[in-house]
C-alpha atoms as a PDB file:
ATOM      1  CA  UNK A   1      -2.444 -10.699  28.480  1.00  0.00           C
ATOM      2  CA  UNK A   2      -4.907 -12.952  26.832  1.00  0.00           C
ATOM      3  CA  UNK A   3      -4.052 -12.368  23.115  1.00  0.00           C
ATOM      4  CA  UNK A   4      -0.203 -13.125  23.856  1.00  0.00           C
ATOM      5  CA  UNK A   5      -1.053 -15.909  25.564  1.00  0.00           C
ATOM      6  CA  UNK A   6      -3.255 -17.172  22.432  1.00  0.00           C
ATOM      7  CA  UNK A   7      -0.701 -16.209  19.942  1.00  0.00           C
ATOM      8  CA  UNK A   8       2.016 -18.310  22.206  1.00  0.00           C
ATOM      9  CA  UNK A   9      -0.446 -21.364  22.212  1.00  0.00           C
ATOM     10  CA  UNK A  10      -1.581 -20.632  18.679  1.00  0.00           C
ATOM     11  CA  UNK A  11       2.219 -21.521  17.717  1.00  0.00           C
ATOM     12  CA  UNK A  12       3.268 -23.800  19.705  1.00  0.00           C
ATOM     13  CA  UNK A  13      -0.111 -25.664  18.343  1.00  0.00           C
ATOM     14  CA  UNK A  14       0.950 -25.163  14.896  1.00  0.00           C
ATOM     15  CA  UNK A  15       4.488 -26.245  14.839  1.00  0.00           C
ATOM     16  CA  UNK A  16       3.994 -29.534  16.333  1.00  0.00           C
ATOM     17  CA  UNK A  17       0.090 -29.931  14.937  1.00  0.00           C
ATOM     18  CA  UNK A  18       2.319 -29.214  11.412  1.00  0.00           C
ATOM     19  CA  UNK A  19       5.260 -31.725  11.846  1.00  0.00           C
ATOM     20  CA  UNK A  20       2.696 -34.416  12.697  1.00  0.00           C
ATOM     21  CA  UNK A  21       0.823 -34.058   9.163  1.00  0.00           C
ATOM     22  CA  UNK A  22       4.187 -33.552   7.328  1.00  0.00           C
ATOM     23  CA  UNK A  23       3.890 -29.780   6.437  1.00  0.00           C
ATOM     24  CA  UNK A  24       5.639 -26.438   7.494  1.00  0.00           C
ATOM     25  CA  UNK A  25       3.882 -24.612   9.689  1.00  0.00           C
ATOM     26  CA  UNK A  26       3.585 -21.764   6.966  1.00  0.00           C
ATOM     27  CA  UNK A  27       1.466 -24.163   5.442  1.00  0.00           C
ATOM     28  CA  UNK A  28      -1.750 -22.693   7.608  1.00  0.00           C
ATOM     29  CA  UNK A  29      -0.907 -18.955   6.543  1.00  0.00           C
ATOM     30  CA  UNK A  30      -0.600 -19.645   2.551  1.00  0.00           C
ATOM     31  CA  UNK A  31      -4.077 -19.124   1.462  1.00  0.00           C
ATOM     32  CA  UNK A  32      -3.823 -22.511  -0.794  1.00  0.00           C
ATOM     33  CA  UNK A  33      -3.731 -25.889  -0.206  1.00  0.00           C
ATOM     34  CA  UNK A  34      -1.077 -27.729   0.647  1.00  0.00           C
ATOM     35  CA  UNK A  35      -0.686 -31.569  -0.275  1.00  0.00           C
ATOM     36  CA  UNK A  36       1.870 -33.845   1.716  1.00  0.00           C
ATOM     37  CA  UNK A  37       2.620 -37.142   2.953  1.00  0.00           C
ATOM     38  CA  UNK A  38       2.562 -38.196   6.286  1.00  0.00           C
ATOM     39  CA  UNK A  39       5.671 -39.137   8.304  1.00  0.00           C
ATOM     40  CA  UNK A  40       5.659 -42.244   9.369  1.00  0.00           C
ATOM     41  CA  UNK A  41       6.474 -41.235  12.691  1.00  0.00           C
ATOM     42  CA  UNK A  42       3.472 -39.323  13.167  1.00  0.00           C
ATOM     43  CA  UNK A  43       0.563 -40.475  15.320  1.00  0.00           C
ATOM     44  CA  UNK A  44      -1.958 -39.656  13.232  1.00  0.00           C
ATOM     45  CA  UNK A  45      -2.691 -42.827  11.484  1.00  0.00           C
ATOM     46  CA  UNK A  46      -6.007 -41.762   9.443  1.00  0.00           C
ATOM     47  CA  UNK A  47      -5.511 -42.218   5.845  1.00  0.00           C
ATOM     48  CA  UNK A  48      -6.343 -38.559   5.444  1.00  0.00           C
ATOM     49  CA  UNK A  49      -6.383 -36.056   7.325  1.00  0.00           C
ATOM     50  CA  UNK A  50      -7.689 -32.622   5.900  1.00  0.00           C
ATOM     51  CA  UNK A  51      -6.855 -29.106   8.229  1.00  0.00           C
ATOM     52  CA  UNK A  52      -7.301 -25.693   8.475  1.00  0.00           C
ATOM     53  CA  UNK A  53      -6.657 -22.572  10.705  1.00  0.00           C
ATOM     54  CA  UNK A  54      -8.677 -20.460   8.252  1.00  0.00           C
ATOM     55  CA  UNK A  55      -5.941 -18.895   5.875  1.00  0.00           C
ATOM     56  CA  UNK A  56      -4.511 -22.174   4.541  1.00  0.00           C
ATOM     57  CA  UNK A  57      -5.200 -25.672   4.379  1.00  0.00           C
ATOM     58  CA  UNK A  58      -3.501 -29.093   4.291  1.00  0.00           C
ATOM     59  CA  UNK A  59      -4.265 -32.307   2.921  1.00  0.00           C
ATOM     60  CA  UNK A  60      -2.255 -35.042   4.444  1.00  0.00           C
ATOM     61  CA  UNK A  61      -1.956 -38.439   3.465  1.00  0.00           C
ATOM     62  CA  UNK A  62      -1.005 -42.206   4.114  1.00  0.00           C
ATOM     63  CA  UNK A  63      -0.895 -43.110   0.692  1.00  0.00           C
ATOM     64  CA  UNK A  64       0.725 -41.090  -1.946  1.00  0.00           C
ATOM     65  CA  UNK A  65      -1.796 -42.266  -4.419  1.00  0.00           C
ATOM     66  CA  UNK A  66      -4.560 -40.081  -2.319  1.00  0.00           C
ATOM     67  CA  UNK A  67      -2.559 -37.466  -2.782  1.00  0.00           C
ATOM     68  CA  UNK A  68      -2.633 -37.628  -6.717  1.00  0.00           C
ATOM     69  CA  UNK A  69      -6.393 -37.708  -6.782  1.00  0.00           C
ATOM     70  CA  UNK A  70      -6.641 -34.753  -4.999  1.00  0.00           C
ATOM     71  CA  UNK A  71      -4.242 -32.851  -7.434  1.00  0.00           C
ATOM     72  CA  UNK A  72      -6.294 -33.928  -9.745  1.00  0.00           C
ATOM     73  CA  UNK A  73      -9.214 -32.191  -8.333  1.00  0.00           C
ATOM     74  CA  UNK A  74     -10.381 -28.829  -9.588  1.00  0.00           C
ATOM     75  CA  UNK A  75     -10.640 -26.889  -6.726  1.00  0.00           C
ATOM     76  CA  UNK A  76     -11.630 -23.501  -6.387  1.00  0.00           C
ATOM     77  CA  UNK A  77     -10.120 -22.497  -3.197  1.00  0.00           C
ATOM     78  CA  UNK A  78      -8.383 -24.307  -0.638  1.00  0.00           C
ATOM     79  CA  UNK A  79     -11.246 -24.521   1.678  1.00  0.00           C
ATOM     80  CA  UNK A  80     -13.112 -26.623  -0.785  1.00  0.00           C
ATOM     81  CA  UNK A  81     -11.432 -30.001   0.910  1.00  0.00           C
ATOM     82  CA  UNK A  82     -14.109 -29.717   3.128  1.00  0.00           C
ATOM     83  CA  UNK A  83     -17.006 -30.358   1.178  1.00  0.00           C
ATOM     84  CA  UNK A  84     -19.066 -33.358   1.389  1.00  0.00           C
ATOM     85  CA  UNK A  85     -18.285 -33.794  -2.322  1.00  0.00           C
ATOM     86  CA  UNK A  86     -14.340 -34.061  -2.029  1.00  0.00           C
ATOM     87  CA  UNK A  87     -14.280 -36.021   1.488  1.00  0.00           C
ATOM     88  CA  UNK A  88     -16.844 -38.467   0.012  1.00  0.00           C
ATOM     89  CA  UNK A  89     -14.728 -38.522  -3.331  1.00  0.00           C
ATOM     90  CA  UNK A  90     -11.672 -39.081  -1.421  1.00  0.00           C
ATOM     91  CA  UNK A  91     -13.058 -42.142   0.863  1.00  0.00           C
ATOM     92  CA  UNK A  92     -14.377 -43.851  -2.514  1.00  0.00           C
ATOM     93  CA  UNK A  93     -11.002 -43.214  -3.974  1.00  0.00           C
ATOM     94  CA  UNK A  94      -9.428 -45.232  -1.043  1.00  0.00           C
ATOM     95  CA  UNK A  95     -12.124 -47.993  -1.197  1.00  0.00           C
ATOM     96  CA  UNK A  96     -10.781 -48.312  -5.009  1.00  0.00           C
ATOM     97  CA  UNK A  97      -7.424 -49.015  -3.812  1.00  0.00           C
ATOM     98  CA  UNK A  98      -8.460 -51.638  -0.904  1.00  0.00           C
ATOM     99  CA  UNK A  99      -9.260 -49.656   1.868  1.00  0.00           C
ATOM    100  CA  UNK A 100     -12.254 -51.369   2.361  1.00  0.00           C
ATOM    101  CA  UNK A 101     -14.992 -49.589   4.158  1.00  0.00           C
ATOM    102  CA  UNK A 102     -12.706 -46.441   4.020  1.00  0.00           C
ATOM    103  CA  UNK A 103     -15.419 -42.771   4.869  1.00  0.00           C
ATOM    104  CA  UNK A 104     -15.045 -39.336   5.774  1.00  0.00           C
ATOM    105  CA  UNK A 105     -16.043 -38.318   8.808  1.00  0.00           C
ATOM    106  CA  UNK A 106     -17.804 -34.897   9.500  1.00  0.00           C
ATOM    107  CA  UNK A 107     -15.154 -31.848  10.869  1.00  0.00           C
ATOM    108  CA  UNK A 108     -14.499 -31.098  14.519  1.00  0.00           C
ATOM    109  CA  UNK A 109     -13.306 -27.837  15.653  1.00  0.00           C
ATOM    110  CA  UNK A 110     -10.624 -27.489  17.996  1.00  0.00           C
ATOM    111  CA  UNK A 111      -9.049 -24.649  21.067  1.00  0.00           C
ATOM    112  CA  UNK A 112      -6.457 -23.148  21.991  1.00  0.00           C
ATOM    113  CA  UNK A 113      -5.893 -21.515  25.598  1.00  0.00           C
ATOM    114  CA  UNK A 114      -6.205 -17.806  25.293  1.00  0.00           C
ATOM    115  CA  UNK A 115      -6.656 -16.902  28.619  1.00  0.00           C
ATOM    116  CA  UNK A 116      -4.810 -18.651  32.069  1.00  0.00           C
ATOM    117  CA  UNK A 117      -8.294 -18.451  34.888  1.00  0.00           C
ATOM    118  CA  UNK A 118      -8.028 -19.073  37.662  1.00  0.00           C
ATOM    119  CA  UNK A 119     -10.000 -22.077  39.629  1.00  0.00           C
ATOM    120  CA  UNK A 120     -13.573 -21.837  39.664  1.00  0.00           C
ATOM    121  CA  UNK A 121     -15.925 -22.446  42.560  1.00  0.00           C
ATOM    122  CA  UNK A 122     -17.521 -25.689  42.954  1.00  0.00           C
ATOM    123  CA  UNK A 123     -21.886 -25.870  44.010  1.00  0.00           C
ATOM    124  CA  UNK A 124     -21.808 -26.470  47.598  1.00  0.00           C
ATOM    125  CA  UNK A 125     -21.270 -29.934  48.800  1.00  0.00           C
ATOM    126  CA  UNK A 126     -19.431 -31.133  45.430  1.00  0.00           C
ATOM    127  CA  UNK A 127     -15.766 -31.700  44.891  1.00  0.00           C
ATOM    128  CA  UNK A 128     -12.904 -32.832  42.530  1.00  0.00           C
ATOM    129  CA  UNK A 129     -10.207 -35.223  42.904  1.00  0.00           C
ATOM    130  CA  UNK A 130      -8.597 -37.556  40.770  1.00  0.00           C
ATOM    131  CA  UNK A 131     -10.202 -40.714  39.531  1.00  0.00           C
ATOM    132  CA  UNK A 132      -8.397 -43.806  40.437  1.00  0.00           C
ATOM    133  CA  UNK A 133      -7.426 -46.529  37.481  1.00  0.00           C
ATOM    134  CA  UNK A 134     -10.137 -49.031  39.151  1.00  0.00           C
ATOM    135  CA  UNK A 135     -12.723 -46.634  39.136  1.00  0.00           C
ATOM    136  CA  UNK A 136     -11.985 -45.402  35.071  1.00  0.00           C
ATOM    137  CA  UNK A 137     -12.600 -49.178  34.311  1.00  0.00           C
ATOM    138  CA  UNK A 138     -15.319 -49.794  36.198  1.00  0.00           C
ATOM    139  CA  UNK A 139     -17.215 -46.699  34.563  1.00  0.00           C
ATOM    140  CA  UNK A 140     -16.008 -47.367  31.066  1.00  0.00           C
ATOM    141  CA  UNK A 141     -18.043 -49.626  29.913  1.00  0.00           C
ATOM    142  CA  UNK A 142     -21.287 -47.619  30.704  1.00  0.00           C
ATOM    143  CA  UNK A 143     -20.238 -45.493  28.274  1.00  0.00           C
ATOM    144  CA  UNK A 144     -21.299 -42.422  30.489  1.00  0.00           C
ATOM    145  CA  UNK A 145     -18.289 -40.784  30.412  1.00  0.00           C
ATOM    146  CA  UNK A 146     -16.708 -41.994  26.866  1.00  0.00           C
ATOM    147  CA  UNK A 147     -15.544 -38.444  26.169  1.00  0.00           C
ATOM    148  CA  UNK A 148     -12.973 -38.339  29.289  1.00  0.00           C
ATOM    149  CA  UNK A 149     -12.822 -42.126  29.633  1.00  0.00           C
ATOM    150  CA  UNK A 150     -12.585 -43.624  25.626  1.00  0.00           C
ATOM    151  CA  UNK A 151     -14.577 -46.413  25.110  1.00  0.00           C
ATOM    152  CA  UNK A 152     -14.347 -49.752  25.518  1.00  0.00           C
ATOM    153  CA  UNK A 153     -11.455 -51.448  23.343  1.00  0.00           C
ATOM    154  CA  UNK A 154     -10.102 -47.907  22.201  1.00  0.00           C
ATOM    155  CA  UNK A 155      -6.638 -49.187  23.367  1.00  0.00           C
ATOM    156  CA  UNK A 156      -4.350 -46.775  22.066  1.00  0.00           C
ATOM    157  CA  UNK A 157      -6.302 -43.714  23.765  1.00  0.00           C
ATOM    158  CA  UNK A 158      -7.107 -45.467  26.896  1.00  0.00           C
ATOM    159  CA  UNK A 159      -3.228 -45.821  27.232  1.00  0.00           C
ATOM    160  CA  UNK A 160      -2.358 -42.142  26.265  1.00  0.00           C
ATOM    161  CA  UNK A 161      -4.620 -41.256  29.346  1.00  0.00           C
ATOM    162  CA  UNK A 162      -1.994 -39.004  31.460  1.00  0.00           C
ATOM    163  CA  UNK A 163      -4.588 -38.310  34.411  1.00  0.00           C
ATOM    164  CA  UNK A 164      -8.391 -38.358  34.781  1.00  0.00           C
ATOM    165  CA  UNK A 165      -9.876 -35.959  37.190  1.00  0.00           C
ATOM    166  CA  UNK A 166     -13.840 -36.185  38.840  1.00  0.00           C
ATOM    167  CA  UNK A 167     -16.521 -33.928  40.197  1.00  0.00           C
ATOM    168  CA  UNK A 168     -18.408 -35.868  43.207  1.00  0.00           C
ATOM    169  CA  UNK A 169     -21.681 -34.711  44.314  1.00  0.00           C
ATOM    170  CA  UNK A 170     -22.497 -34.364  48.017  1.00  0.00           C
ATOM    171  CA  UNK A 171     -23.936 -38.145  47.605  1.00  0.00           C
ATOM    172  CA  UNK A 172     -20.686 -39.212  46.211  1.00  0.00           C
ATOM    173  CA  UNK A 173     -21.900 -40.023  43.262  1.00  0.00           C
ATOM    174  CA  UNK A 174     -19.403 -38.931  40.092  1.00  0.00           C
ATOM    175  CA  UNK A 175     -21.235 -36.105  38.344  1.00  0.00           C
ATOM    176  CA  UNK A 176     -18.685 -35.508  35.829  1.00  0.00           C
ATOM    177  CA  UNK A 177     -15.431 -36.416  34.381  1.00  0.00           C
ATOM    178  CA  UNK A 178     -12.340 -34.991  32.859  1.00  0.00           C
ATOM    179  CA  UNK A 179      -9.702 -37.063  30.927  1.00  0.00           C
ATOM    180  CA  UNK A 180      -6.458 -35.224  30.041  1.00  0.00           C
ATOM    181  CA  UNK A 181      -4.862 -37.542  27.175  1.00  0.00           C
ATOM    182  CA  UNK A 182      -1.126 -36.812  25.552  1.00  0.00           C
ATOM    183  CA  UNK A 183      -2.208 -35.644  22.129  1.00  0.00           C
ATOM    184  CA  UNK A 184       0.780 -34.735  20.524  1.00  0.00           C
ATOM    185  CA  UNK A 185       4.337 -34.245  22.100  1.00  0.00           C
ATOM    186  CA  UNK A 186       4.396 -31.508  24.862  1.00  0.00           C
ATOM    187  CA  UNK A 187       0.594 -31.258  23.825  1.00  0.00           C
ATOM    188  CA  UNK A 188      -2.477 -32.368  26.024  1.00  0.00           C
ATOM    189  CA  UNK A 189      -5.918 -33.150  24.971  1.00  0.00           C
ATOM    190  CA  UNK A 190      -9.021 -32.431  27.544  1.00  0.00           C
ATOM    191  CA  UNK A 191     -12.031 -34.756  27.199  1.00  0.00           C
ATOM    192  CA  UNK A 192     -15.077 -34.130  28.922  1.00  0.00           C
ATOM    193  CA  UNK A 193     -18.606 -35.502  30.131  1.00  0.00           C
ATOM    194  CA  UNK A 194     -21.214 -34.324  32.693  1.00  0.00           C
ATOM    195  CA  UNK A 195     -23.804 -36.837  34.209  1.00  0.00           C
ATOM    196  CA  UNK A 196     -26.648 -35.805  32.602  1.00  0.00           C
ATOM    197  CA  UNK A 197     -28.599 -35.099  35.784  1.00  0.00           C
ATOM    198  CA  UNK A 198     -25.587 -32.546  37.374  1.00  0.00           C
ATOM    199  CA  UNK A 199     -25.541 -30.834  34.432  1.00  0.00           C
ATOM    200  CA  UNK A 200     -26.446 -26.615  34.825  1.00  0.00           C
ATOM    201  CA  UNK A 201     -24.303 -26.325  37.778  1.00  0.00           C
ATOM    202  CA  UNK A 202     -21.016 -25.261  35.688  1.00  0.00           C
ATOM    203  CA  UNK A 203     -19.441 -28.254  36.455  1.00  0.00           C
ATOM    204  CA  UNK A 204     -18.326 -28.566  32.781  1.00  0.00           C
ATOM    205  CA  UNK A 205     -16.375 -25.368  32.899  1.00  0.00           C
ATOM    206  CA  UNK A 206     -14.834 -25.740  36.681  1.00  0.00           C
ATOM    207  CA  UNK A 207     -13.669 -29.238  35.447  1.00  0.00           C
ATOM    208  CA  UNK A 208     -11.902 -27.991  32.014  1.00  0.00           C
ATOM    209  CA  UNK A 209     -10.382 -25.088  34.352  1.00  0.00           C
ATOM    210  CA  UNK A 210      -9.269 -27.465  36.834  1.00  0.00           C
ATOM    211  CA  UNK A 211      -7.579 -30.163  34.137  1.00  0.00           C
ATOM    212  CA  UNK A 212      -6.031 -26.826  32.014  1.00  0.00           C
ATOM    213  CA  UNK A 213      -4.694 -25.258  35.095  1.00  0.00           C
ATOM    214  CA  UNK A 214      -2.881 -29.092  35.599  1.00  0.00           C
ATOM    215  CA  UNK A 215      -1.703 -29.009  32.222  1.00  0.00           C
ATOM    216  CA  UNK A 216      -0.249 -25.894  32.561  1.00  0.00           C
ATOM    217  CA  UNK A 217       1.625 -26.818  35.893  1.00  0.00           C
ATOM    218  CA  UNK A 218       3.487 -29.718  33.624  1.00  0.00           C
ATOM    219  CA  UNK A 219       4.799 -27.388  31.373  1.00  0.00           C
ATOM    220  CA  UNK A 220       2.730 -28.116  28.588  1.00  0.00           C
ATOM    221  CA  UNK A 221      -0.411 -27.157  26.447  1.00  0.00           C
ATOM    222  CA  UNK A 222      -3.543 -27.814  26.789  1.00  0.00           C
ATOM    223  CA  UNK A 223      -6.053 -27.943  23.844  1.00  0.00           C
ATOM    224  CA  UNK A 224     -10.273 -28.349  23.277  1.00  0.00           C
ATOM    225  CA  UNK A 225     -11.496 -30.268  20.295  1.00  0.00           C
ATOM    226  CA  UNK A 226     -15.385 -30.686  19.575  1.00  0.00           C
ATOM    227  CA  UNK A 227     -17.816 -31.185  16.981  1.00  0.00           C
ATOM    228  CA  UNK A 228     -18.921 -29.165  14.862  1.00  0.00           C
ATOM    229  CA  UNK A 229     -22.526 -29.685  15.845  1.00  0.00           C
ATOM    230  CA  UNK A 230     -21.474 -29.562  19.786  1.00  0.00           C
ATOM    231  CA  UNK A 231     -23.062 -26.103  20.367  1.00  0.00           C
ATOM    232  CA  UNK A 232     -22.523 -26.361  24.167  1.00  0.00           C
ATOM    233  CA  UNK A 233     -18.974 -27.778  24.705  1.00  0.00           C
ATOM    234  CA  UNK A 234     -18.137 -25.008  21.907  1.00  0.00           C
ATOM    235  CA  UNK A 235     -19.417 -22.814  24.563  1.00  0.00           C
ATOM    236  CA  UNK A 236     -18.116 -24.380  27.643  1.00  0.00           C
ATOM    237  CA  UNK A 237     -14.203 -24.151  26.051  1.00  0.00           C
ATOM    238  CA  UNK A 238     -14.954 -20.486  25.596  1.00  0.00           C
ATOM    239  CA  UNK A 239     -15.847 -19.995  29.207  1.00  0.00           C
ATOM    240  CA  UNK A 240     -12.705 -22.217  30.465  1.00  0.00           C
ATOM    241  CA  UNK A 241     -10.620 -19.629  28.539  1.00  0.00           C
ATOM    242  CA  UNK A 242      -9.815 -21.266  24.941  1.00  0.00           C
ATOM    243  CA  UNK A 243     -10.513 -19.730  21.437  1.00  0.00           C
ATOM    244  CA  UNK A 244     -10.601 -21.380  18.131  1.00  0.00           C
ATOM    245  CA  UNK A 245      -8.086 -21.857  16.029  1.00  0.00           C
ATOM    246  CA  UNK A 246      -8.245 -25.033  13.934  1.00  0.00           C
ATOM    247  CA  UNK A 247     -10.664 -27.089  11.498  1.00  0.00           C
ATOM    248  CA  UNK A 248     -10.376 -30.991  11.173  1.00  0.00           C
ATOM    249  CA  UNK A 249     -11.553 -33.961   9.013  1.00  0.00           C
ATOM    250  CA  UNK A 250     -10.451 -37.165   8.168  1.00  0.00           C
ATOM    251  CA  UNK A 251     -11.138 -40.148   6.176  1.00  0.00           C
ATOM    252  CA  UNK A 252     -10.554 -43.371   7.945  1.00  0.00           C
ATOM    253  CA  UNK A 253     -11.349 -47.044   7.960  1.00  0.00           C
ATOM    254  CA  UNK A 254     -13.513 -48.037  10.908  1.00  0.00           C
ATOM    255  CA  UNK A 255     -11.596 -50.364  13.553  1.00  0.00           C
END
């Protein structure tokens, strides 16, 4: 049923999401913030990472000192982390302690699977197979497909890649692209871009369905991130099957 099946990817989200920022995972049901510091085994490396899954949110840090300006802070409600005025604080905070160049960066929202589909029907003529390693370089740089591919010098991410799958049009031209990168242990990320001239055809959606449904087949879980402002790949995870379940920002030093 779909709501088990969100509330079994909804936890298994949560306890690992929850052991990579340092916190319990009763942390996102506590209606208050929660401050902690990062372990250093995590793979989050942003100095700050703030989260929420609506009925409790987490602050966690690099650098303990973040952490006391934040207690310092008078905030309202835990949800308050997320304004402008206490992500901008924060990143000037960091600058003041040598983290030169250190910013916020606006939230993204991300999935969970709710509902297993089953594959979707291509437009006649097109088809999807995987993308071979020569081929993900060669498109890279073009910066067409950053969303599946990374871009260019994004080590670290290019090397979590676990698969990348394609849609071909009947030319044989690649009209879209799905990267499937290991997120978190036992969790998968699905990153996604459609040629802008193939888009309409529900590519977006047959690809996500396609890359979830491979996920799923390794025994692990798949999950849909996007930004806040991305009105249509909000849209396309609901049609692959996901629902939301988490809010993230960060404050980072570029490079």
């Amino acid at each position: 049923m779909p709501g088990s099946q969100f509330r079994q990817s909804a936890a298994a989200f949560k306890a690992t999401f929850a052991s990579q920022l340092g916190c319990s995972p009763a942390a996102f049901e506590s209606n208050a913030l929660t401050i902690v510091e990062r372990p250093a085994d995590s793979r989050e490396q942003h100095l700050a990472i703030v989260a929420t899954c609506g009925t409790g949110s987490v602050l966690s840090v690099t650098d303990s000192r973040l952490a006391e300006w934040a207690r310092e802070q008078p905030l309202e409600t835990h949800f308050r982390i997320f304004l402008p005025s206490f992500l901008e604080g924060l990143a000037a905070h960091a600058r003041e302690l040598g983290y030169a160049g250190a910013r916020s960066h606006s939230p993204s929202e991300g999935m969970v699977l709710a509902e297993d589909l089953p594959p979707r029907d291509l437009p006649p003529g097109y088809r999807i197979a995987e993308l071979p390693l020569a081929e993900q370089e060669r498109l890279r740089p073009g910066r067409e497909f950053e969303n599946a591919l990374a871009e260019p010098g994004e080590d670290a991410k290019i090397a979590s890649l676990r698969i990348v799958f394609a849609a071909y049009a009947p030319d044989g031209a690649i009209a879209g692209v799905a990267g499937v990168w290991d997120q978190y242990p036992g969790i998968d990320e699905i990153g996604l871009d459609v040629a802008r001239g193939h888009r309409g055809l529900g590519l977006a959606t047959t690809l996500t369905v396609h890359a979830t449904r491979w996920i799923r087949a390794q025994g692990r879980w798949p999950i849909y991130t996007y930004s806040v402002t991305n009105v249509r790949s909000m849209n396309n995870g609901l049609s692959a099957g996901y629902r939301p379940l988490w809010l993230l920002s960060v404050v980072y030093v570029p490079g």
